[in-house]
N, C-alpha and C. Protein backbone atom coordinates (compact mmCIF):
# COMPACT_ATOMS: atom_id res chain seq x y z
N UNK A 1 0.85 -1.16 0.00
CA UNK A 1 0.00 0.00 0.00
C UNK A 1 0.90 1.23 0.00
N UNK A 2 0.25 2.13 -0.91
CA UNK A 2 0.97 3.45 -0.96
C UNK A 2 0.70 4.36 -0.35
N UNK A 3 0.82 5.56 0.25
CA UNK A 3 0.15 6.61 1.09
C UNK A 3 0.67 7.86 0.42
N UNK A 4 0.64 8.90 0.10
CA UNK A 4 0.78 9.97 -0.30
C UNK A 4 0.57 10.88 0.62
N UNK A 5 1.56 11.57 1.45
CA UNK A 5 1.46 12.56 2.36
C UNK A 5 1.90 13.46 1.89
N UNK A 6 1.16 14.87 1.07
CA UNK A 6 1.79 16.02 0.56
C UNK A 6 2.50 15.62 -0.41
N UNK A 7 4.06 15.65 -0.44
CA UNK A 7 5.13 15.30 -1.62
C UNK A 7 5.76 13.81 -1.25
N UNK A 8 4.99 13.24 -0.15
CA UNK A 8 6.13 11.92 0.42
C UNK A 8 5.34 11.05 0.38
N UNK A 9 5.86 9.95 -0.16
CA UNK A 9 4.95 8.71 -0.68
C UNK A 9 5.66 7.77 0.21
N UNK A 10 4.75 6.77 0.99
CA UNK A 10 5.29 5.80 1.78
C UNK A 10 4.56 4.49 1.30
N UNK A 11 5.51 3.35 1.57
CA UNK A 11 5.50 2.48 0.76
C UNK A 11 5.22 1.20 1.98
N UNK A 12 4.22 0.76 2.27
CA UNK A 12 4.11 -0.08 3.48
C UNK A 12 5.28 -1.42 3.15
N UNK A 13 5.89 -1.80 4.22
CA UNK A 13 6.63 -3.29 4.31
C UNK A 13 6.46 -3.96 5.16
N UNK A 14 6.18 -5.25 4.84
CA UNK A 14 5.76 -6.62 6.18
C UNK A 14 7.28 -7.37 6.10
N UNK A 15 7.83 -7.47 7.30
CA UNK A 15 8.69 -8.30 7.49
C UNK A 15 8.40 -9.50 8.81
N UNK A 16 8.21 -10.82 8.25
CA UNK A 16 8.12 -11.92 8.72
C UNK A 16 9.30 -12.31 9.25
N UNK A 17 9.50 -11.91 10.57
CA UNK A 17 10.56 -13.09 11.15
C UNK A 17 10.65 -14.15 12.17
N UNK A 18 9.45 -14.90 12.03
CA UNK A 18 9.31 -16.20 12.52
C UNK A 18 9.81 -17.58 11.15
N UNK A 19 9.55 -18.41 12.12
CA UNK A 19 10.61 -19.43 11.47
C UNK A 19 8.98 -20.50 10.93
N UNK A 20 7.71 -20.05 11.03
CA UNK A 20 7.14 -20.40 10.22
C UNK A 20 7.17 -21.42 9.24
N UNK A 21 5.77 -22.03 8.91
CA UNK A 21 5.75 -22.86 7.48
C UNK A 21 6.05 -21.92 6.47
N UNK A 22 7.12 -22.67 5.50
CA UNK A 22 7.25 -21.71 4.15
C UNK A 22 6.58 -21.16 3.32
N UNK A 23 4.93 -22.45 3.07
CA UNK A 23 4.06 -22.39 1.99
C UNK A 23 3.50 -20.74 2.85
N UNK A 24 2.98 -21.22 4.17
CA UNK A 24 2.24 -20.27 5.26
C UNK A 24 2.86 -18.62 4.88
N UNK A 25 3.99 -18.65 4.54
CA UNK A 25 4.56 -17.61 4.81
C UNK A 25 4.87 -17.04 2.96
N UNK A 26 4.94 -17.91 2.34
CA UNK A 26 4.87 -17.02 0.78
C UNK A 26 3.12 -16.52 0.33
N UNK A 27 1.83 -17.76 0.56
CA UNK A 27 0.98 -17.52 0.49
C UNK A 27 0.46 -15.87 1.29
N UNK A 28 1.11 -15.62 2.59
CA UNK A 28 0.86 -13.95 3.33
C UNK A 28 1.69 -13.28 2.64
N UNK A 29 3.06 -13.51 1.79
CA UNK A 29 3.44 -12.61 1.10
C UNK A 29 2.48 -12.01 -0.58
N UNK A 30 2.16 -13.29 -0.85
CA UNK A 30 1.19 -13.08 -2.35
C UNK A 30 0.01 -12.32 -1.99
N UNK A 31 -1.10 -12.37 -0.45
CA UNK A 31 -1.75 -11.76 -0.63
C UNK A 31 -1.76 -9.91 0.16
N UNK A 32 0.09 -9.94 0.76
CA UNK A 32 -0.06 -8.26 0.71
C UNK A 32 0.54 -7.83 -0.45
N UNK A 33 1.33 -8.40 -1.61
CA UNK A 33 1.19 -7.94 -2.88
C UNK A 33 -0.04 -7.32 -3.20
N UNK A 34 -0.59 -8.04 -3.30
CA UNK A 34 -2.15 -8.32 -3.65
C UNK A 34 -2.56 -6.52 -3.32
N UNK A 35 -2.64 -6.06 -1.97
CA UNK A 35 -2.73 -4.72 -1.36
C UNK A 35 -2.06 -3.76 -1.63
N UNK A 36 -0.53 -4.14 -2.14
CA UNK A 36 0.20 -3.34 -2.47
C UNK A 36 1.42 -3.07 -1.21
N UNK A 37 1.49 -4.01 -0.65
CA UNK A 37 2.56 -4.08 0.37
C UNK A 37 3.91 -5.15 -0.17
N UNK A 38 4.95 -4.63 -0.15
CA UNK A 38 6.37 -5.12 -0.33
C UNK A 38 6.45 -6.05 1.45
N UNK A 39 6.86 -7.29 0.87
CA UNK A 39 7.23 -8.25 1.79
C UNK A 39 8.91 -8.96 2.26
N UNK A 40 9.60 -9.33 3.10
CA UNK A 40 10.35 -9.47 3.29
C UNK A 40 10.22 -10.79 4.11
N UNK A 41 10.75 -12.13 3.90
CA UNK A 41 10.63 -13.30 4.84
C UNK A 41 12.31 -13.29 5.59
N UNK A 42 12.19 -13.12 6.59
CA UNK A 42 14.11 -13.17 7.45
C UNK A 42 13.64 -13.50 9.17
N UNK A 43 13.93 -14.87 8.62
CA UNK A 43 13.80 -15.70 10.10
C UNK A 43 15.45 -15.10 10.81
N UNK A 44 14.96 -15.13 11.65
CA UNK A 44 16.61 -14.81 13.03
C UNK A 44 16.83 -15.98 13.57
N UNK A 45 18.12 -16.26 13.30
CA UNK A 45 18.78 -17.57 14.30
C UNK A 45 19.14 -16.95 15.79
N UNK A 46 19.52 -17.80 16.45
CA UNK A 46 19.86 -17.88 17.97
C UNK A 46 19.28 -16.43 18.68
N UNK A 47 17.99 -16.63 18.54
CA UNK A 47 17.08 -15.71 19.58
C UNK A 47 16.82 -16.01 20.91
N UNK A 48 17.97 -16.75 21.07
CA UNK A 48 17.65 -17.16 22.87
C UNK A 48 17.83 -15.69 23.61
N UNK A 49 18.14 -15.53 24.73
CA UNK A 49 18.08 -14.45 25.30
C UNK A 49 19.91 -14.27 25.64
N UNK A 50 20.84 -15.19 25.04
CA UNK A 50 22.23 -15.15 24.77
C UNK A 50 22.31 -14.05 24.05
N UNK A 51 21.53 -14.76 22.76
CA UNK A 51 22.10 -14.33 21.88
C UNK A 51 21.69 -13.07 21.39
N UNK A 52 20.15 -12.86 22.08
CA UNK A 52 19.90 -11.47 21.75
C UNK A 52 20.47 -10.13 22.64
N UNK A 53 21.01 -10.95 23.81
CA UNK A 53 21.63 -10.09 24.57
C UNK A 53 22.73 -9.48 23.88
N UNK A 54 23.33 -10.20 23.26
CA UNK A 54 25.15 -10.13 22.96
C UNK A 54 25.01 -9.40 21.35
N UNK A 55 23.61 -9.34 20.86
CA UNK A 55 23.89 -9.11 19.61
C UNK A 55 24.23 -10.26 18.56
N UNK A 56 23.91 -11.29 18.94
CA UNK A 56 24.50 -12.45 18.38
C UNK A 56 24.03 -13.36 17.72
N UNK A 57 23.24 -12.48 16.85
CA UNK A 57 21.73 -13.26 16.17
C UNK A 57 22.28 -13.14 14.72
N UNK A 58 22.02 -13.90 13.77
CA UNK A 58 22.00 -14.00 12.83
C UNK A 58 20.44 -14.02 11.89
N UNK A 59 20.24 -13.12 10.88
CA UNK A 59 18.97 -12.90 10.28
C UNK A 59 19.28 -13.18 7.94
N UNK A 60 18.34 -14.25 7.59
CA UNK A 60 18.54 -15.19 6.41
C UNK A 60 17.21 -14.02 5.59
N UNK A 61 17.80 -12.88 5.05
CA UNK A 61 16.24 -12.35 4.35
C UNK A 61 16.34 -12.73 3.08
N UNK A 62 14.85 -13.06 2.79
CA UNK A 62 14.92 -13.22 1.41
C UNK A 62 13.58 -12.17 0.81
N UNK A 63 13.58 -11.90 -0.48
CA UNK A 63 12.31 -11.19 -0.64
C UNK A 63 12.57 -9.90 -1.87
N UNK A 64 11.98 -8.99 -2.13
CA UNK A 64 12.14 -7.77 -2.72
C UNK A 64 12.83 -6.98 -1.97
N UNK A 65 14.47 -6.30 -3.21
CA UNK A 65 15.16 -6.40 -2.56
C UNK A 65 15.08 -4.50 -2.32
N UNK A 66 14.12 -3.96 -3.46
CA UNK A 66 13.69 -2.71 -2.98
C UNK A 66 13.35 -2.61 -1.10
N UNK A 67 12.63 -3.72 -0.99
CA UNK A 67 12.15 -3.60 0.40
C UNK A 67 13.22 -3.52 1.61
N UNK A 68 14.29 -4.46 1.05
CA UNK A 68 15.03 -5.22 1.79
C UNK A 68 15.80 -3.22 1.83
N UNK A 69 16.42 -2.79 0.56
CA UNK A 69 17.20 -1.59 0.99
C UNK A 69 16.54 -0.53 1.70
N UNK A 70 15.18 -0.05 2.10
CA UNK A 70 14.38 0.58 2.78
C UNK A 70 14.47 -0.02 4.26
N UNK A 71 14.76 -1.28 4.74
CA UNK A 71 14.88 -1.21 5.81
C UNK A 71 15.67 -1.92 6.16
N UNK A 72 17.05 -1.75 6.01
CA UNK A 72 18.68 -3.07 5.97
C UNK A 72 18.99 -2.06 7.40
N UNK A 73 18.66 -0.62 7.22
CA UNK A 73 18.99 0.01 8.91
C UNK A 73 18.56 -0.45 9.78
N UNK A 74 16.97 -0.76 9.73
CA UNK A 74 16.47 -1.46 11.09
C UNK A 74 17.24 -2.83 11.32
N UNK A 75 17.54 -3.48 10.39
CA UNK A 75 18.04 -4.92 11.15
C UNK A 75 19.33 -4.52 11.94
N UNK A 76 20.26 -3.51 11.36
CA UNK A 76 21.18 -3.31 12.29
C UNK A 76 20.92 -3.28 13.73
N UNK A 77 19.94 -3.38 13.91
CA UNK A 77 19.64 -2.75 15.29
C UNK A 77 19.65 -4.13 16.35
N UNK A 78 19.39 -5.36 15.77
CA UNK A 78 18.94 -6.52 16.58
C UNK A 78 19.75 -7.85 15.67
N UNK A 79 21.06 -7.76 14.77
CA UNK A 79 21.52 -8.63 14.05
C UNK A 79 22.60 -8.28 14.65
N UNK A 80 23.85 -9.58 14.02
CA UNK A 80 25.27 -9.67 14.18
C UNK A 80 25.09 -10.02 12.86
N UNK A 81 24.77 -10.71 11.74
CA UNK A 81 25.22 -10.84 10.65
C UNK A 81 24.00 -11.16 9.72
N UNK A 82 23.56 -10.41 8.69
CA UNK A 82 22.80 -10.42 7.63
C UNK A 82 23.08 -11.26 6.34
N UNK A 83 22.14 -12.18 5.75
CA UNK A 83 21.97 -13.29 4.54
C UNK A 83 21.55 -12.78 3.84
């Protein structure tokens, strides 16, 4: 979905990061296409409370990669190493 605020157009993105069924999880990507939402599937490894403590998570995204460069800042925030 698109929004048009004045001159700034925002571009909604769903990022899935549960470790989910695959079919489960492309079928919710086809139907926010569908709306007009850009999707992103990036399960996080070692989300124990180690690893999220330490920064020590690893995140596998796959998806549109427009989406993916609109928000590669936020993962900095809760990753040690990006797929």
């Amino acid at each position: 979905m698109t929004e048009k605020t004045g001159k700034t157009q925002i571009t909604f993105i769903w990022v899935d990061t549960s470790t989910t069924d695959y079919h489960n999880t492309l079928r919710i990507a086809e139907e926010a296409k569908e709306k007009g939402v850009l999707s992103l599937e990036s399960p996080v490894s070692n989300l124990s409370h180690l690893g999220a403590d330490f920064g020590n998570t690893s995140i596998y995204v796959g998806g549109d990669k427009k989406a993916y460069d609109r928000v590669k800042e936020e993962y900095s925030q809760f990753r040690n190493e990006i797929f």
